[in-house]
C-alpha atoms as a PDB file:
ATOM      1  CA  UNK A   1      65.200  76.908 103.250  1.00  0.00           C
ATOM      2  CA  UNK A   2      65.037  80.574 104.337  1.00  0.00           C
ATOM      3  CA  UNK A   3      67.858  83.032 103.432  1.00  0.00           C
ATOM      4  CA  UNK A   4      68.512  85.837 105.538  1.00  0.00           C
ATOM      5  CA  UNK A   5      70.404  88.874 104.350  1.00  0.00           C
ATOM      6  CA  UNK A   6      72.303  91.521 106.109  1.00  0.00           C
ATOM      7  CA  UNK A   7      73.297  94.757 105.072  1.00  0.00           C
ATOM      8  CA  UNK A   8      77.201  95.922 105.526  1.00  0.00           C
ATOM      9  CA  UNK A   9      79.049  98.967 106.017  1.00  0.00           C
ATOM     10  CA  UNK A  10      79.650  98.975 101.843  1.00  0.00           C
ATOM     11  CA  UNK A  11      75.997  99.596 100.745  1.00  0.00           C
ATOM     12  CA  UNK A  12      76.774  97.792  97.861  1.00  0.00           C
ATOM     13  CA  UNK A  13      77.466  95.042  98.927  1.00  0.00           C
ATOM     14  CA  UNK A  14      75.147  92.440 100.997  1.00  0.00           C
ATOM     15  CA  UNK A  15      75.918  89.612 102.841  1.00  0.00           C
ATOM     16  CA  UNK A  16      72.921  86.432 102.712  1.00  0.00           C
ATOM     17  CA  UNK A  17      72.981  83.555 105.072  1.00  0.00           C
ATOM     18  CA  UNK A  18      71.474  80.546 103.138  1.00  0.00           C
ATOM     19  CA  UNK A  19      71.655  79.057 107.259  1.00  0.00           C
ATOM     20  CA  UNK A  20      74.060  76.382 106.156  1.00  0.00           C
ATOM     21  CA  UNK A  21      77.556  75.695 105.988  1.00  0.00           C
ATOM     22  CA  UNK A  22      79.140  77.622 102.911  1.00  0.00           C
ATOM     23  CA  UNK A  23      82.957  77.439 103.040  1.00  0.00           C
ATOM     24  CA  UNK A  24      82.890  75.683 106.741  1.00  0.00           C
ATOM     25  CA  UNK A  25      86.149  77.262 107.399  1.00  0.00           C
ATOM     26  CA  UNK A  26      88.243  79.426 105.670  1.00  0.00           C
ATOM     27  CA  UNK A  27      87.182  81.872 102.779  1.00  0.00           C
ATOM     28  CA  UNK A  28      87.236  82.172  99.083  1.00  0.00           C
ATOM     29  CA  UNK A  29      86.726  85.740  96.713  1.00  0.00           C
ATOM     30  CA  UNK A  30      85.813  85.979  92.967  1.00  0.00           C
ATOM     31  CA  UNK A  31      85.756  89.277  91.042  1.00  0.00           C
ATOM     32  CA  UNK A  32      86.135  88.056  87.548  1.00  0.00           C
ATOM     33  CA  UNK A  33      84.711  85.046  85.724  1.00  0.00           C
ATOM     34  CA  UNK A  34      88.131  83.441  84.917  1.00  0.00           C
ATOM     35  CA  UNK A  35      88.216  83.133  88.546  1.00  0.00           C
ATOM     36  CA  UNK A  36      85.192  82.155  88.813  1.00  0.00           C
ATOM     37  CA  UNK A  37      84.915  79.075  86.775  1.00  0.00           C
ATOM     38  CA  UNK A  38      86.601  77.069  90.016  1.00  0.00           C
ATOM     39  CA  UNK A  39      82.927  77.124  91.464  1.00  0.00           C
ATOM     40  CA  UNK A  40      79.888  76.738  89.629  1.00  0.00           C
ATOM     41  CA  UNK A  41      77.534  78.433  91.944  1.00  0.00           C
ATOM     42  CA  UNK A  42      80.108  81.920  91.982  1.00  0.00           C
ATOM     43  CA  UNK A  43      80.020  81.605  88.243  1.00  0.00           C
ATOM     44  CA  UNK A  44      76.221  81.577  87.482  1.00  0.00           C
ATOM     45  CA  UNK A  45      76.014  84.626  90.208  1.00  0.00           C
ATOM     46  CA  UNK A  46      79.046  86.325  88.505  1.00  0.00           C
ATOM     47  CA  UNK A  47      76.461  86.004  85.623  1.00  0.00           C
ATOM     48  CA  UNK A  48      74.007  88.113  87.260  1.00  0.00           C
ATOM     49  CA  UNK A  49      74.212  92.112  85.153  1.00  0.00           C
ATOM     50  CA  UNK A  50      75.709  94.332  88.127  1.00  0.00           C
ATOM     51  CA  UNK A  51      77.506  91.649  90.164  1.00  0.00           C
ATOM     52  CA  UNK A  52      80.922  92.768  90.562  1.00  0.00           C
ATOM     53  CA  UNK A  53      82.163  90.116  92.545  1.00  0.00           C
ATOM     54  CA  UNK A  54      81.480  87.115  95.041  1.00  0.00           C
ATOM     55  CA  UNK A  55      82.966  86.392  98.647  1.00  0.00           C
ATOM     56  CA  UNK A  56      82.506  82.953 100.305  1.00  0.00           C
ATOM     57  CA  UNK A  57      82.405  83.066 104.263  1.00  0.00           C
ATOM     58  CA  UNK A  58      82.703  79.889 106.076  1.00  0.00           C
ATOM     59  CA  UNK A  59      78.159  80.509 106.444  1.00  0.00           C
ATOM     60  CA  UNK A  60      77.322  83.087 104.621  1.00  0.00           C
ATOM     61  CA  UNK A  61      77.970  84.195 100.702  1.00  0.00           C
ATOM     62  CA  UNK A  62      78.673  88.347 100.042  1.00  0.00           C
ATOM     63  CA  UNK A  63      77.442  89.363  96.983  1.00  0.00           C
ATOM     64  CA  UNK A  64      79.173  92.876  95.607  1.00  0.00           C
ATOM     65  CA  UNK A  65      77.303  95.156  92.888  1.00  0.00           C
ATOM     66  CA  UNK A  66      78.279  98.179  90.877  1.00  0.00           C
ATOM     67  CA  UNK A  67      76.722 101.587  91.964  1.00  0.00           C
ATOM     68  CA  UNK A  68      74.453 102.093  89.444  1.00  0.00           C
ATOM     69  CA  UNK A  69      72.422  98.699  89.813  1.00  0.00           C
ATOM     70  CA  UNK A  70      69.347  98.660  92.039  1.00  0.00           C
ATOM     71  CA  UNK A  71      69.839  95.471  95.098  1.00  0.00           C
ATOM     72  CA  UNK A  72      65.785  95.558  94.220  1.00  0.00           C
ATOM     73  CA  UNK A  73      67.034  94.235  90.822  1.00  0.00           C
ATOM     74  CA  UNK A  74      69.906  91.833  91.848  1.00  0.00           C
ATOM     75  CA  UNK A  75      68.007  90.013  94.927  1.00  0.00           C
ATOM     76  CA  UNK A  76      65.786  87.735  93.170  1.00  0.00           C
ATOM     77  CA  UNK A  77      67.836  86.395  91.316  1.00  0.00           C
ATOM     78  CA  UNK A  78      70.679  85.781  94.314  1.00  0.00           C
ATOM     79  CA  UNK A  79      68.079  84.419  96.158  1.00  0.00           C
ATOM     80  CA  UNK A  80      67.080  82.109  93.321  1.00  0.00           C
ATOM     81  CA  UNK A  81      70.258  80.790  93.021  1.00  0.00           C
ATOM     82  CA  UNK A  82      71.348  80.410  96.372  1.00  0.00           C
ATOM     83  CA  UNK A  83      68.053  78.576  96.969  1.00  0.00           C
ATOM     84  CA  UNK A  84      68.650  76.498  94.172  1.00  0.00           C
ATOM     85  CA  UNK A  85      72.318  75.598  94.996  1.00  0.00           C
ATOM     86  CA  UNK A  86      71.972  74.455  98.692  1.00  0.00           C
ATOM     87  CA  UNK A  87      68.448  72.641  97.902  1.00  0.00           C
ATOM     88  CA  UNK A  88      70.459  71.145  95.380  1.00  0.00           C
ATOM     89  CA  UNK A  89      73.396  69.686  97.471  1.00  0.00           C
ATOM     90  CA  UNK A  90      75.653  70.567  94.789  1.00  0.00           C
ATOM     91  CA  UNK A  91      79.471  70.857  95.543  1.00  0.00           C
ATOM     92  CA  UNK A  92      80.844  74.542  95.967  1.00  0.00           C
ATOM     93  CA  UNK A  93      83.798  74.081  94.014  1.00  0.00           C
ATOM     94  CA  UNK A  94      84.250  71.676  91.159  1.00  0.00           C
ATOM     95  CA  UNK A  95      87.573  69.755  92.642  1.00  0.00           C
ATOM     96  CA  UNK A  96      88.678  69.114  96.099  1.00  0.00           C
ATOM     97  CA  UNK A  97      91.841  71.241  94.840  1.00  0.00           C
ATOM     98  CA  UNK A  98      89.958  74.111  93.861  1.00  0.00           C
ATOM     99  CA  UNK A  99      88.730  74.546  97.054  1.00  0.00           C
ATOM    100  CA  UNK A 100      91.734  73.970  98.775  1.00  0.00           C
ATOM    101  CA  UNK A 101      93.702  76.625  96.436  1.00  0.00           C
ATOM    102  CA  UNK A 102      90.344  79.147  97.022  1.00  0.00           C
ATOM    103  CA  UNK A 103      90.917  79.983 100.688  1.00  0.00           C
ATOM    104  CA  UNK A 104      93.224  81.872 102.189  1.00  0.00           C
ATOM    105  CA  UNK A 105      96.721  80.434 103.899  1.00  0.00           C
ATOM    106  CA  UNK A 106      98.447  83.943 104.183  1.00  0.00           C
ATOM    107  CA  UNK A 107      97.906  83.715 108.137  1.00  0.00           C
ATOM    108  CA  UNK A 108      99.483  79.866 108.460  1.00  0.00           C
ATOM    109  CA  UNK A 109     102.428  80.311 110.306  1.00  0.00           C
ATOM    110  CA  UNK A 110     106.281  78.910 108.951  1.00  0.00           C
ATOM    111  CA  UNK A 111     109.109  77.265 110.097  1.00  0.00           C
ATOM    112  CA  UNK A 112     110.834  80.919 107.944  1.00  0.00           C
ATOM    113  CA  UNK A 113     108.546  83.257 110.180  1.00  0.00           C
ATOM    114  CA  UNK A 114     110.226  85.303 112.396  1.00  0.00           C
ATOM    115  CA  UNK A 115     108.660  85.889 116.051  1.00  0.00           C
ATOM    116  CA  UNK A 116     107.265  89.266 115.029  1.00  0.00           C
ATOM    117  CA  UNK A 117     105.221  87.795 112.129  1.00  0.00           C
ATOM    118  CA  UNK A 118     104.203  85.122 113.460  1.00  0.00           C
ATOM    119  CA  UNK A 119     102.594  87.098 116.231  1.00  0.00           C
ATOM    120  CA  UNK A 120     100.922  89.390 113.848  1.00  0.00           C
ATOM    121  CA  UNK A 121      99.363  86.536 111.999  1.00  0.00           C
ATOM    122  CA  UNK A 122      97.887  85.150 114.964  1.00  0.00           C
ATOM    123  CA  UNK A 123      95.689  88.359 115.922  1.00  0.00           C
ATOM    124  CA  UNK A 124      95.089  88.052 112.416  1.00  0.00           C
ATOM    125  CA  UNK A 125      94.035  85.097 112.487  1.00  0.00           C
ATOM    126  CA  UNK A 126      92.152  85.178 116.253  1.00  0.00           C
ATOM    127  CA  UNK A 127      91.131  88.524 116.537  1.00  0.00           C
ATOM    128  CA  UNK A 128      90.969  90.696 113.513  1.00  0.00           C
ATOM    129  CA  UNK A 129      89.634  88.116 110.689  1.00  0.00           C
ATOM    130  CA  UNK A 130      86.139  86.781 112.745  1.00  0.00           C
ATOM    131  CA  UNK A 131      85.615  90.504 113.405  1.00  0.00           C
ATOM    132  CA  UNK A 132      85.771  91.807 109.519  1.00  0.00           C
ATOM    133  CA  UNK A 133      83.851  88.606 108.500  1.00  0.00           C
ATOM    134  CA  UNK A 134      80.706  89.849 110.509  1.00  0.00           C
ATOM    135  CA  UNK A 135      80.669  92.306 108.445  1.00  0.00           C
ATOM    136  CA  UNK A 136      80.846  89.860 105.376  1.00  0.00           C
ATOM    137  CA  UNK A 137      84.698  90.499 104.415  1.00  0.00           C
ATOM    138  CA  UNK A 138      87.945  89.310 105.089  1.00  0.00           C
ATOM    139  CA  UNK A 139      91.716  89.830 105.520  1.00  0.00           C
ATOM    140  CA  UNK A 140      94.613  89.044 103.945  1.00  0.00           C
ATOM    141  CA  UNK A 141      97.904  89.243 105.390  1.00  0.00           C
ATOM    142  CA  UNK A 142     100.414  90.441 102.688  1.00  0.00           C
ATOM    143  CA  UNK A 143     104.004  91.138 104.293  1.00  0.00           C
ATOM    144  CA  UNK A 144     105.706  93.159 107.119  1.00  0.00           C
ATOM    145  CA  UNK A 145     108.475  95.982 105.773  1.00  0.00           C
ATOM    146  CA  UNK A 146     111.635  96.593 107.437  1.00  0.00           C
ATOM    147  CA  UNK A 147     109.864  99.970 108.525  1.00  0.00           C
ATOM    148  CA  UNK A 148     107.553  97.858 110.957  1.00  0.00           C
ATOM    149  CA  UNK A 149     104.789  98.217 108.570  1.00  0.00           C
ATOM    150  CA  UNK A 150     101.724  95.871 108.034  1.00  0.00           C
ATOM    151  CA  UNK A 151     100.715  95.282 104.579  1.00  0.00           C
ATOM    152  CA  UNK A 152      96.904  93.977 104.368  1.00  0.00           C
ATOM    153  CA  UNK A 153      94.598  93.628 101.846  1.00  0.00           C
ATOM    154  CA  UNK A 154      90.998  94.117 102.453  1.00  0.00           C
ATOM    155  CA  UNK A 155      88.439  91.493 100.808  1.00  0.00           C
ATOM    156  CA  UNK A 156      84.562  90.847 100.424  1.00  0.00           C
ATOM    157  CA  UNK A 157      82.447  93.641 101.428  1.00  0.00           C
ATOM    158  CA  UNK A 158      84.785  95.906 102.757  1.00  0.00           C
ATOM    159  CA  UNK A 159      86.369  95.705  99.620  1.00  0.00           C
ATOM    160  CA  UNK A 160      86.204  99.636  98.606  1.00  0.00           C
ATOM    161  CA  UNK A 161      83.788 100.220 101.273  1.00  0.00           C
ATOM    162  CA  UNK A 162      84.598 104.089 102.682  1.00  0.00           C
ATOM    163  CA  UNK A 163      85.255 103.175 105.968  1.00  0.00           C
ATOM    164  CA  UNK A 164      87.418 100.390 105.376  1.00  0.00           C
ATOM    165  CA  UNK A 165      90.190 103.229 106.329  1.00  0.00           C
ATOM    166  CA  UNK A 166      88.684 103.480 109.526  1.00  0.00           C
ATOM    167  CA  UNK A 167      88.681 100.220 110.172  1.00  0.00           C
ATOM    168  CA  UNK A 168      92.181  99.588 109.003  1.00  0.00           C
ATOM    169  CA  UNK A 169      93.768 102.740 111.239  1.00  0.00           C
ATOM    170  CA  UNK A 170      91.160 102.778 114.415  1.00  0.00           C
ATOM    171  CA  UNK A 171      91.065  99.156 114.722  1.00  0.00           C
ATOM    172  CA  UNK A 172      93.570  96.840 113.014  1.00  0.00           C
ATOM    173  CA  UNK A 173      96.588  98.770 113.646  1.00  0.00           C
ATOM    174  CA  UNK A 174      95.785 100.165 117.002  1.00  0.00           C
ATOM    175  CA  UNK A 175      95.201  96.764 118.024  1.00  0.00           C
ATOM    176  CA  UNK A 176      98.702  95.615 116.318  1.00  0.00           C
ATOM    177  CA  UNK A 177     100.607  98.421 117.673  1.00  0.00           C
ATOM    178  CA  UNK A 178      99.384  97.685 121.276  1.00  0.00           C
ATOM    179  CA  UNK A 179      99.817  94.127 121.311  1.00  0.00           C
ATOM    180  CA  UNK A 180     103.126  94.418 119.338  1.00  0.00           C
ATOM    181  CA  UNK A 181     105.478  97.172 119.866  1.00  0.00           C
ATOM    182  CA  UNK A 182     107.694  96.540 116.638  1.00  0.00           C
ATOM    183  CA  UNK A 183     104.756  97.726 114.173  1.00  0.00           C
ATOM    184  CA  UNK A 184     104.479 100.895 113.193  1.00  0.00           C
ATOM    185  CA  UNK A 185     101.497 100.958 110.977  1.00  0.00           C
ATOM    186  CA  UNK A 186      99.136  98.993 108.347  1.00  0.00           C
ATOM    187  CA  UNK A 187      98.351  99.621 105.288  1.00  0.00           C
ATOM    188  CA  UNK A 188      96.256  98.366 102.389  1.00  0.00           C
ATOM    189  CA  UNK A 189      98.132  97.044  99.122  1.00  0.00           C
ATOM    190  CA  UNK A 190      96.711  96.272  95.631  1.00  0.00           C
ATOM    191  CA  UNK A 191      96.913  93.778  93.420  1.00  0.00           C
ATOM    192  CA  UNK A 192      98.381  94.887  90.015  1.00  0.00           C
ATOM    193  CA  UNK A 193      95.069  94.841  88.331  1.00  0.00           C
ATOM    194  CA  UNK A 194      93.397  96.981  91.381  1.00  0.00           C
ATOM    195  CA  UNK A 195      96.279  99.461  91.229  1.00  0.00           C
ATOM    196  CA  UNK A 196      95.171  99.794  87.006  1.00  0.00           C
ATOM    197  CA  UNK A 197      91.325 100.554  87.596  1.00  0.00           C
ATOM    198  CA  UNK A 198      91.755 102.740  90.283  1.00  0.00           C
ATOM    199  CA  UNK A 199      94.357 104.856  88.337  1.00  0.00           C
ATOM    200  CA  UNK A 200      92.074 105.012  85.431  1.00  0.00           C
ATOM    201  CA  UNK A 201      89.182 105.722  87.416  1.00  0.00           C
ATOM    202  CA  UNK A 202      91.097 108.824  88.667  1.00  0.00           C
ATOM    203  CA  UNK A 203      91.782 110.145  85.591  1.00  0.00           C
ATOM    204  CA  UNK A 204      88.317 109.581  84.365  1.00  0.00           C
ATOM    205  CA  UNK A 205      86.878 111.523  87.396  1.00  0.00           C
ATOM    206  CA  UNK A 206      89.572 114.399  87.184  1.00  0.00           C
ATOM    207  CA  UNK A 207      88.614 114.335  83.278  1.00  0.00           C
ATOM    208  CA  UNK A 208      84.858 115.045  84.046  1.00  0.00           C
ATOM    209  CA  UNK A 209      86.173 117.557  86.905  1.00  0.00           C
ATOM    210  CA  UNK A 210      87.621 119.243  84.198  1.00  0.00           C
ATOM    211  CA  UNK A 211      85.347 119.072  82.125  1.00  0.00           C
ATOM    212  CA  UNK A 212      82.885 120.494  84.435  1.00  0.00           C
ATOM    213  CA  UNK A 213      85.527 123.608  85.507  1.00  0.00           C
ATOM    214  CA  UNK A 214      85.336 124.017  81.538  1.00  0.00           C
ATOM    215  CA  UNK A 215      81.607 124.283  81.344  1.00  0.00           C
ATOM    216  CA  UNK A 216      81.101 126.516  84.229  1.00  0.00           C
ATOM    217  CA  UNK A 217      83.721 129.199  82.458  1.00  0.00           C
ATOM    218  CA  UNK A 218      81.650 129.125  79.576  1.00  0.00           C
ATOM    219  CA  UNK A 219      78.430 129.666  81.130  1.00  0.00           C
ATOM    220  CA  UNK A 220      79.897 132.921  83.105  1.00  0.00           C
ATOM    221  CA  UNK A 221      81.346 134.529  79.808  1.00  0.00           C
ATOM    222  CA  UNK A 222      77.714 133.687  78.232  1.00  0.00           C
ATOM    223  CA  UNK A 223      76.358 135.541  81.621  1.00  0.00           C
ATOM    224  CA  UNK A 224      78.675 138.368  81.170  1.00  0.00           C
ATOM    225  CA  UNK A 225      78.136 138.863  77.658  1.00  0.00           C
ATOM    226  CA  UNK A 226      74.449 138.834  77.543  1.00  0.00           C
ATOM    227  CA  UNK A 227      74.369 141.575  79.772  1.00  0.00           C
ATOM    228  CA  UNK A 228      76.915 143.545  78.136  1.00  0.00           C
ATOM    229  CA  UNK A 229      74.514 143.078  74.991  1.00  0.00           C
ATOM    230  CA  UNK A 230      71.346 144.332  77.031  1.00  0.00           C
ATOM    231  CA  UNK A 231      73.226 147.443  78.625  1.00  0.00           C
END
């Protein structure tokens, strides 16, 4: 078995093509072990120190790190395990309903859909979704407001990737707004958890900001001292 990889517009994350069927259709994400446990092979690589998360495509597995790990590090052992797992022909998930609860069914279309919606989750569905999986991610419809707005939510690698704004306003909703004159806009929601990190990681950075702003004072009244003390 040879497993390709490809790199994504989120340099940390990579997407590897074991060159058999992963999900088949539809796609799965895990970015915590409790989550994790539904599939043995997401848990062992959830196990990996630096994996942040794991993203089943219907071929291909994305594999997201933190920042500070080296992929140099982290590829063998993905490699390893994804070698290991489709030599193996061990099932993805441990039930039939754990798989069928992993993938996504935000785009299925109800009887309760208006015409609107059910337009927007076809280009979804059609258009948008094989497009962001290329790039080893997906996308998850999440509601239209009464202010004709989209509500996504971005998944797999272009999960925090820094142009995953570009993608969501240059593509995705110029595509929606040209096809479908009622929206107005998308944007990107978070889960509850998401919305918690990334406030805390705000404070943290305007902490060290601070912190910084602090230091630098200090060093220009030891600057200005020291050469009141040599005049």
């Amino acid at each position: 078995m040879f497993i390709q990889t490809e790199t994504t517009p989120n340099e940390d994350s990579l997407k590897f093509i074991p060159g058999v069927p992963v999900m088949g259709e539809g796609t799965a994400e895990f970015l915590d072990t409790k989550s994790a446990l539904k599939s043995p092979l997401a848990l062992r690589l959830m196990g990996i120190e630096g994996v942040t998360g794991v993203f089943y495509g219907p071929d291909f597995v994305t594999v997201l790190k933190d920042a500070e790990t080296a992929w140099s590090v982290i590829k063998p052992e993905v490699y390893a395990m994804l070698m290991e797992h489709f030599s193996s022909g061990e099932a993805l998930f441990r039930t039939e309903e754990d798989r069928e609860s992993a993938g996504p069914q935000d785009t299925r279309i109800l009887d309760t859909d208006s015409e609107t919606v059910a337009m927007i989750k076809e280009l979804l569905e059609t258009r948008v979704r094989p497009a962001i999986m290329e790039d080893g991610g997906d996308i998850e419809y999440r509601g239209f407001t009464d202010e004709g707005i989209v509500q996504v939510k971005l998944k797999g690698s272009c999960r925090g990737c820094s142009s995953s704004t570009v993608t969501l306003k240059s593509g995705i909703e110029r595509m929606l707004m040209h096809y479908i004159p009622e929206v107005k806009g998308v944007e990107e929601v978070l889960d509850q958890e998401e919305e918690i990190a990334l406030n805390e990681f705000q404070k943290l950075e305007e902490r060290l900001a601070k912190q910084h702003g602090d230091e630098k004072q200090g060093s220009k009244r030891d600057s200005s001292m020291a050469q009141y003390m040599s005049v």
